[in-house]
C-alpha atoms as a PDB file:
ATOM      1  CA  UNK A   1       0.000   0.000   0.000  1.00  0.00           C
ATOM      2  CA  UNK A   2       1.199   3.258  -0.893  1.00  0.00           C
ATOM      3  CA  UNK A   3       1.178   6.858   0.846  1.00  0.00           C
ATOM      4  CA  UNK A   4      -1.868   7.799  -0.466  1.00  0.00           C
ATOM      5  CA  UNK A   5      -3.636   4.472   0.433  1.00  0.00           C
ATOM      6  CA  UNK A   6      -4.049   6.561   3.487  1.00  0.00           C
ATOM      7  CA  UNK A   7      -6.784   8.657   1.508  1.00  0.00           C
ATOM      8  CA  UNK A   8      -8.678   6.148   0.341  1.00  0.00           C
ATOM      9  CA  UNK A   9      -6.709   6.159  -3.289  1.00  0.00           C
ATOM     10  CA  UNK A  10      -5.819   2.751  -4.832  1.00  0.00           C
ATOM     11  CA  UNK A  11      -4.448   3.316  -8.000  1.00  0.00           C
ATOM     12  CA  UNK A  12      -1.063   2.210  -8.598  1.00  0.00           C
ATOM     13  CA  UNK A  13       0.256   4.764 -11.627  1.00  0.00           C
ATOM     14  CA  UNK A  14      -0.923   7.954  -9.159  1.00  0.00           C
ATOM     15  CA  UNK A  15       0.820   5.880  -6.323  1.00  0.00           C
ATOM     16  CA  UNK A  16       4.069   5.906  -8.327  1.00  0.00           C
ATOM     17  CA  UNK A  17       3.813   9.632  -9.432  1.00  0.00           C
ATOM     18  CA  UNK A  18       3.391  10.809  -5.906  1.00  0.00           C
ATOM     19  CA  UNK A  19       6.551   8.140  -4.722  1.00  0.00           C
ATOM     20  CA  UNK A  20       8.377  10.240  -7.477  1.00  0.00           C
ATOM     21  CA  UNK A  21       7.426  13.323  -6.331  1.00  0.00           C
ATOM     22  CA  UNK A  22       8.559  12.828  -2.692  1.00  0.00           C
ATOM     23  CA  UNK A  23      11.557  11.236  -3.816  1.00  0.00           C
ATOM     24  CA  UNK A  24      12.150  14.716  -5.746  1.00  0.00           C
ATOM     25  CA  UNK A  25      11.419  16.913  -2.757  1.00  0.00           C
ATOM     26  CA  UNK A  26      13.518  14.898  -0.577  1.00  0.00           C
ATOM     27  CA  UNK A  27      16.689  14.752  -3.304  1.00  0.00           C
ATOM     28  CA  UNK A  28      16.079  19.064  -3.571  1.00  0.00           C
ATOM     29  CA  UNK A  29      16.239  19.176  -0.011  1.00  0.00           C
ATOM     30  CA  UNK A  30      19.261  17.768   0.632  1.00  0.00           C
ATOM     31  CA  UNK A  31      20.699  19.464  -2.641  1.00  0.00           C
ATOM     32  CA  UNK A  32      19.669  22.611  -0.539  1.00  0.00           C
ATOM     33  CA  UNK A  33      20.901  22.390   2.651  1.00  0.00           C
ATOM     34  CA  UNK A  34      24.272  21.073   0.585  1.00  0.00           C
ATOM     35  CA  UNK A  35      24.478  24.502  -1.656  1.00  0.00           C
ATOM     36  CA  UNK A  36      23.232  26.466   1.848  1.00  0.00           C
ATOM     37  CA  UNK A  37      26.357  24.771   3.411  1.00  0.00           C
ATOM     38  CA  UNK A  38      29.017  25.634   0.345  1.00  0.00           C
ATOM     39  CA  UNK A  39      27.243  28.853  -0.168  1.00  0.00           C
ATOM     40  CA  UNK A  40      28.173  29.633   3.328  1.00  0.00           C
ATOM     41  CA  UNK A  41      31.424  28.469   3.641  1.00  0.00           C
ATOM     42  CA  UNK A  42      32.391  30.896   0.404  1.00  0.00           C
ATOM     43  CA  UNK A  43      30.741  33.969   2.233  1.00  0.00           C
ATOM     44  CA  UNK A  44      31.081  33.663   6.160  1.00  0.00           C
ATOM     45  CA  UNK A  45      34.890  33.323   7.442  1.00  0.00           C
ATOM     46  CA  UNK A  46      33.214  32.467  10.741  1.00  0.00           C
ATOM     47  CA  UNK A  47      33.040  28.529  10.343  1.00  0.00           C
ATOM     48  CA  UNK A  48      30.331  28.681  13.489  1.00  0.00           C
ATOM     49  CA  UNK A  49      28.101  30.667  11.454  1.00  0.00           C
ATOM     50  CA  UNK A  50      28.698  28.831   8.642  1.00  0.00           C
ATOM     51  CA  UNK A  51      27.184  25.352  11.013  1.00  0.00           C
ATOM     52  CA  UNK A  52      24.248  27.662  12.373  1.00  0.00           C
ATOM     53  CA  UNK A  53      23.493  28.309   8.368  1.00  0.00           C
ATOM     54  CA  UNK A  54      23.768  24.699   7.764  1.00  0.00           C
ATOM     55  CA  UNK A  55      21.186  23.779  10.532  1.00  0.00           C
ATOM     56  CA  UNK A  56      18.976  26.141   9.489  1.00  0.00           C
ATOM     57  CA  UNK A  57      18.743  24.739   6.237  1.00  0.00           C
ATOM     58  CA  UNK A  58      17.884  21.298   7.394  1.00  0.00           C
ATOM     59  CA  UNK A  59      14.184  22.677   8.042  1.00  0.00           C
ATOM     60  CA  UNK A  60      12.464  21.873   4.831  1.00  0.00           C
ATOM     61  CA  UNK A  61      12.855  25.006   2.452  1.00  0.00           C
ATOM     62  CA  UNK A  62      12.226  27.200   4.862  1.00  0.00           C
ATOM     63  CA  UNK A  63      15.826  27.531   6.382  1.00  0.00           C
ATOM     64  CA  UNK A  64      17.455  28.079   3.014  1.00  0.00           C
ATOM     65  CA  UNK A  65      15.027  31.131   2.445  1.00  0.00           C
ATOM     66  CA  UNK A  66      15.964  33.025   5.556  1.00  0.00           C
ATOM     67  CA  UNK A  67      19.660  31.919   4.879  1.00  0.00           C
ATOM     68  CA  UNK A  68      18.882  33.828   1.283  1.00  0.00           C
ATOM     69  CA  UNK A  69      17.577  36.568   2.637  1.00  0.00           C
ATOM     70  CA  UNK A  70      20.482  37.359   5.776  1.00  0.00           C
ATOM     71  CA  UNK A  71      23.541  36.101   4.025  1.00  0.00           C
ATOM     72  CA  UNK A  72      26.870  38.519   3.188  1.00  0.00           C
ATOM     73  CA  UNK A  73      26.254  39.913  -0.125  1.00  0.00           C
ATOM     74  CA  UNK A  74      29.848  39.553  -1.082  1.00  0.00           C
ATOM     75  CA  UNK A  75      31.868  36.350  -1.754  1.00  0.00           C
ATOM     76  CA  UNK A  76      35.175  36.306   0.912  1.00  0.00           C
ATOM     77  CA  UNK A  77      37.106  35.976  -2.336  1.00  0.00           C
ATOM     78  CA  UNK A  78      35.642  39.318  -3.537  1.00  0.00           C
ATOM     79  CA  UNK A  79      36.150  41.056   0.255  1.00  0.00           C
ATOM     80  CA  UNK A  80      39.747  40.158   0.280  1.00  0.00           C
ATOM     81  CA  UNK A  81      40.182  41.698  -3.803  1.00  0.00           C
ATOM     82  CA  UNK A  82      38.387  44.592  -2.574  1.00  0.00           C
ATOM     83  CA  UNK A  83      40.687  45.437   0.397  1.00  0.00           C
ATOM     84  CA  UNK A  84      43.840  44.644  -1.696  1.00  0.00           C
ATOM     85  CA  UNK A  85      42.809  47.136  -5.031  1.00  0.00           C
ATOM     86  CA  UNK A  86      42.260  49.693  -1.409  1.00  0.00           C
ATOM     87  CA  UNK A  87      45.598  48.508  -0.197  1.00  0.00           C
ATOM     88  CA  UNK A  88      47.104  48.932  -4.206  1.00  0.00           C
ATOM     89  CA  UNK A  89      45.413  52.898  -4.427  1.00  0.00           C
ATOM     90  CA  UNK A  90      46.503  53.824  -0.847  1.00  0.00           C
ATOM     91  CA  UNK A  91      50.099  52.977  -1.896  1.00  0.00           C
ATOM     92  CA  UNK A  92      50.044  54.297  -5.138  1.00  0.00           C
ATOM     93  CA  UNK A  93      48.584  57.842  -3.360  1.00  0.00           C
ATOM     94  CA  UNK A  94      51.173  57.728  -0.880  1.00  0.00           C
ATOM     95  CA  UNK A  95      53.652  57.222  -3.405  1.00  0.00           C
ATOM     96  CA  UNK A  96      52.359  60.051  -5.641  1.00  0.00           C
ATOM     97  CA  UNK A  97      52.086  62.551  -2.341  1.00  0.00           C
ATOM     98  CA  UNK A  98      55.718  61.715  -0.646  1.00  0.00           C
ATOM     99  CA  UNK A  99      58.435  61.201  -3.351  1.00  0.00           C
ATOM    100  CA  UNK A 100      61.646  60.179  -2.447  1.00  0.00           C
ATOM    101  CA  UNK A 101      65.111  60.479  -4.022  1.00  0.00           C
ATOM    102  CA  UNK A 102      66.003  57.487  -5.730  1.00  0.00           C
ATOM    103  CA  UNK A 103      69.698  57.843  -5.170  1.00  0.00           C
ATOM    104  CA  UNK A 104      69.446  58.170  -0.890  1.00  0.00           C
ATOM    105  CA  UNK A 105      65.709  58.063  -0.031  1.00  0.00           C
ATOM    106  CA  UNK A 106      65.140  61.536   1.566  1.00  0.00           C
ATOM    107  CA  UNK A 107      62.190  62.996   1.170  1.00  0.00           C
ATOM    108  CA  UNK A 108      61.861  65.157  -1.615  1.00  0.00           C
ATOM    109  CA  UNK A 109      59.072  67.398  -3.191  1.00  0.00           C
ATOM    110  CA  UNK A 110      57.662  67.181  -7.099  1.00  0.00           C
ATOM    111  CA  UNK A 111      59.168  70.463  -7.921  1.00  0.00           C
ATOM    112  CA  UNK A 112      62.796  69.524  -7.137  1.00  0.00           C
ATOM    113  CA  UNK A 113      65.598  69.552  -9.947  1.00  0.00           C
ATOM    114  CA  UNK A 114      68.395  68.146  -7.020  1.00  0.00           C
ATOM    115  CA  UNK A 115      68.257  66.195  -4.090  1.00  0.00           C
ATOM    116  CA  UNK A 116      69.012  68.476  -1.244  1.00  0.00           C
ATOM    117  CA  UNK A 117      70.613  65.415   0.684  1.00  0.00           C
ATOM    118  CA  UNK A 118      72.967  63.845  -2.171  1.00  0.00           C
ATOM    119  CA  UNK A 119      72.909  66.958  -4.265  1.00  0.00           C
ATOM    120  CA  UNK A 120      72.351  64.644  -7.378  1.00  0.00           C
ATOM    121  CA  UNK A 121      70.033  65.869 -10.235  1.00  0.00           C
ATOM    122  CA  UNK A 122      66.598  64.157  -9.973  1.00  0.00           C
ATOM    123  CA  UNK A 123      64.982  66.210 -12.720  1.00  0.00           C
ATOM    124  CA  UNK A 124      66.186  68.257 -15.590  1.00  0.00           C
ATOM    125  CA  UNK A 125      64.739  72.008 -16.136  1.00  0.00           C
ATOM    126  CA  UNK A 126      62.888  73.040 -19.250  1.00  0.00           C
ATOM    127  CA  UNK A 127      65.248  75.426 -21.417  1.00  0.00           C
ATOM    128  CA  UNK A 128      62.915  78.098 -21.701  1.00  0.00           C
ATOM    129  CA  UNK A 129      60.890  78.569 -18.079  1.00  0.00           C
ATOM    130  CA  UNK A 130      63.202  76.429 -16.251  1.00  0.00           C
ATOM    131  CA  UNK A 131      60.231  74.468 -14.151  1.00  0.00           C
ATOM    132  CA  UNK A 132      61.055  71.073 -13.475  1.00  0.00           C
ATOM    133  CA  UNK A 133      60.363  68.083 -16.637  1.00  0.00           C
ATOM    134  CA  UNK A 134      59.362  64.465 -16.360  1.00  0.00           C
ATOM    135  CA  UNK A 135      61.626  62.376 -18.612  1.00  0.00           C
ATOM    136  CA  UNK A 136      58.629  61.298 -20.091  1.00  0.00           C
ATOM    137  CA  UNK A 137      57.158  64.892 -22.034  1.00  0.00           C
ATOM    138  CA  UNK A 138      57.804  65.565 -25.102  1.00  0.00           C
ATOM    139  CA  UNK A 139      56.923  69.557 -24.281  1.00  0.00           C
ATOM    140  CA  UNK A 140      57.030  71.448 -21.603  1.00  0.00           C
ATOM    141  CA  UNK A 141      53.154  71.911 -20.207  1.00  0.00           C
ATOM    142  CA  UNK A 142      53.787  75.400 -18.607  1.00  0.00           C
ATOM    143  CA  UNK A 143      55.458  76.847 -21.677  1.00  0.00           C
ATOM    144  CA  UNK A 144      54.758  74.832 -24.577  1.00  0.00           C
ATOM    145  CA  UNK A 145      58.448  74.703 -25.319  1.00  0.00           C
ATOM    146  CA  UNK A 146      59.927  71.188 -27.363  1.00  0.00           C
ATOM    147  CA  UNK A 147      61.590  69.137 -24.923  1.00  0.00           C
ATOM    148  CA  UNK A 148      63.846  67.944 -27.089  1.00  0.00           C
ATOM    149  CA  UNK A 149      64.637  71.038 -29.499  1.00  0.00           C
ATOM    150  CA  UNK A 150      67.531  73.086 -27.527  1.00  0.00           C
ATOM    151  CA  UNK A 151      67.236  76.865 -27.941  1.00  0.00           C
ATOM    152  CA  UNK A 152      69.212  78.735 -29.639  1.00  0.00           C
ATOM    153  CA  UNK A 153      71.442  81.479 -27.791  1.00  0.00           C
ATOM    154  CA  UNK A 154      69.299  84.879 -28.230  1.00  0.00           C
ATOM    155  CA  UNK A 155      71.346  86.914 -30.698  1.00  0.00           C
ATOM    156  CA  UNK A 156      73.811  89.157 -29.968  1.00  0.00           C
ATOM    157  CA  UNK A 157      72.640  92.943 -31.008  1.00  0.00           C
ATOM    158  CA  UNK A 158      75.301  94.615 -32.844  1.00  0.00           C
ATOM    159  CA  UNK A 159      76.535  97.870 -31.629  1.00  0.00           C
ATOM    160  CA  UNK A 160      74.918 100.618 -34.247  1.00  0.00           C
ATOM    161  CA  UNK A 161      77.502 103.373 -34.628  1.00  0.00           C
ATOM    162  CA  UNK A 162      76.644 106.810 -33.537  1.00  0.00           C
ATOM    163  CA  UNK A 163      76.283 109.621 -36.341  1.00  0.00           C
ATOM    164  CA  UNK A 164      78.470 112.280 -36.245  1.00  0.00           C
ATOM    165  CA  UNK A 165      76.810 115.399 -35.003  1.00  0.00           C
ATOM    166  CA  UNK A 166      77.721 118.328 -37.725  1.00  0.00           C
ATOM    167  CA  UNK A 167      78.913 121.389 -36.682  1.00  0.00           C
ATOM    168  CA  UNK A 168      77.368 124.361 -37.195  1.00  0.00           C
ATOM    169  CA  UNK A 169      79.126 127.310 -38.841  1.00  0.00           C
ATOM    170  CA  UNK A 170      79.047 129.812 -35.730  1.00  0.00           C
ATOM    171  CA  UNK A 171      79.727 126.642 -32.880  1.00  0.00           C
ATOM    172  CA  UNK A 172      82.713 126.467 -31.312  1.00  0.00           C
ATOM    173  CA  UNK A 173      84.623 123.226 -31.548  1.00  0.00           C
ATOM    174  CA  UNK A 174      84.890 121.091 -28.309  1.00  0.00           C
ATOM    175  CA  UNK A 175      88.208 120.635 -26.741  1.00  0.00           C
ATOM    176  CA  UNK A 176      90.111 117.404 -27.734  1.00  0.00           C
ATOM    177  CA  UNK A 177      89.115 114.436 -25.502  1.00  0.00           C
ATOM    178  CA  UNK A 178      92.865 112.644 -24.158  1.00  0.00           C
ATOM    179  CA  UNK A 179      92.579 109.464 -24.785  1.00  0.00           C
ATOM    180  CA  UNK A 180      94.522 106.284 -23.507  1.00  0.00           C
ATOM    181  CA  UNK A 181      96.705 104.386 -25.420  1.00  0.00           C
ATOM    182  CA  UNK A 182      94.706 102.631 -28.141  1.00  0.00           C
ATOM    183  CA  UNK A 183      94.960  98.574 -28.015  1.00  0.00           C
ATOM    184  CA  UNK A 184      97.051  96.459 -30.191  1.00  0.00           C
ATOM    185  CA  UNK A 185      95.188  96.585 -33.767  1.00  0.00           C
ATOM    186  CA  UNK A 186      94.804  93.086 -35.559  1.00  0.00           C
ATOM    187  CA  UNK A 187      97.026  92.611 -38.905  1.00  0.00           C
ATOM    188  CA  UNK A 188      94.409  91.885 -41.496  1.00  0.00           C
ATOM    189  CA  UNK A 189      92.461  93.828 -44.541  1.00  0.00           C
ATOM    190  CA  UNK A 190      91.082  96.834 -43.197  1.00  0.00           C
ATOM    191  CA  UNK A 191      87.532  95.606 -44.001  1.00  0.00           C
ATOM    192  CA  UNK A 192      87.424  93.276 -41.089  1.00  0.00           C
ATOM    193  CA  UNK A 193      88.563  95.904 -38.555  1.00  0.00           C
ATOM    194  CA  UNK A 194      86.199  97.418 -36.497  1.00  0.00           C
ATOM    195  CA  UNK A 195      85.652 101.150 -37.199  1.00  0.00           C
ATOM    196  CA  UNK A 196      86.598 103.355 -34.352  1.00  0.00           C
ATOM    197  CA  UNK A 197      84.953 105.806 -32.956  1.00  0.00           C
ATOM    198  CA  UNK A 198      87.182 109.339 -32.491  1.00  0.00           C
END
């Protein structure tokens, strides 16, 4: 006689469906308090908690819905990336805020060109503005200078010669200026010599 014999129901194909069926509910169970258990053990670093969740889910369906609704929402795996890509960008901001000379490790600031402990160069200036240049630039990004094109000396302005003053018919002529020894003059054509003044 089958489970539903019970009722008052003899008939043997409704007896197997309904064998089937509890066989199915008991298999889903089990399967249930078996993913409640792994679930937990991938969430809760507490392995008492991770029991308690376990237990729960040994009442019928029930305990793996309140387990659903009150576990972590994170995987352990995923707290511990987490706190290590934290770890990573704390570093790398501490890094960026307090720079240090590569040479001797003291404590130096962005804008340096030399380490004032070891006096060795850490950066070199731009040409034109002189502000401090990563290695990296290919122009300089407070005066838009090529890092790599040198400048060329400003150019020398060549002294214009006076003209003379002319003397006017009724002006009396200045007295003669003495003048010291003139310097050594070059032996070459007279076109290359400078003109001097009198």
């Amino acid at each position: 006689m089958g489970l539903i014999a019970v009722f008052g129901i003899t008939n043997d194909g409704l007896n197997l469906a309904v064998n089937l069926l509890l066989l199915f509910l008991v298999v889903f169970w089990i399967a249930l308090v078996y993913w409640t258990y792994a679930d937990a053990k991938r969430r809760i670093e507490d392995p008492m908690l991770v029991g308690c969740a376990a237990a729960a889910s040994m009442f019928p369906f029930l305990g793996t819905i309140v387990y659903l609704i009150v576990r972590p929402p994170e995987f352990l795996e995923d707290v511990r990336e987490r706190e290590l890509e934290i770890a990573a960008a704390e570093a790398r901001l501490a890094s960026l805020e307090h720079l240090t000379c590569p040479y001797c490790n003291y404590e130096v600031e962005r804008s340096y060109l030399r380490c004032p402990s070891c006096l060795r160069r850490l950066k070199e200036p731009c040409a034109t503005c002189g502000k401090p240049l990563d290695p990296r630039w290919q122009i300089c990004p407070f005066c838009e200078a090529e890092v790599g094109a040198k400048q060329a000396p400003p150019a020398r302005r060549e002294r214009q010669a006076r003209p003379r003053r002319e003397r006017k018919p009724g002006e009396a002529e200045a007295p003669p200026k003495t003048q010291a020894p003139a310097p050594a003059q070059p032996k070459g054509p007279p076109a290359a010599r400078a003109p001097q003044e009198s």
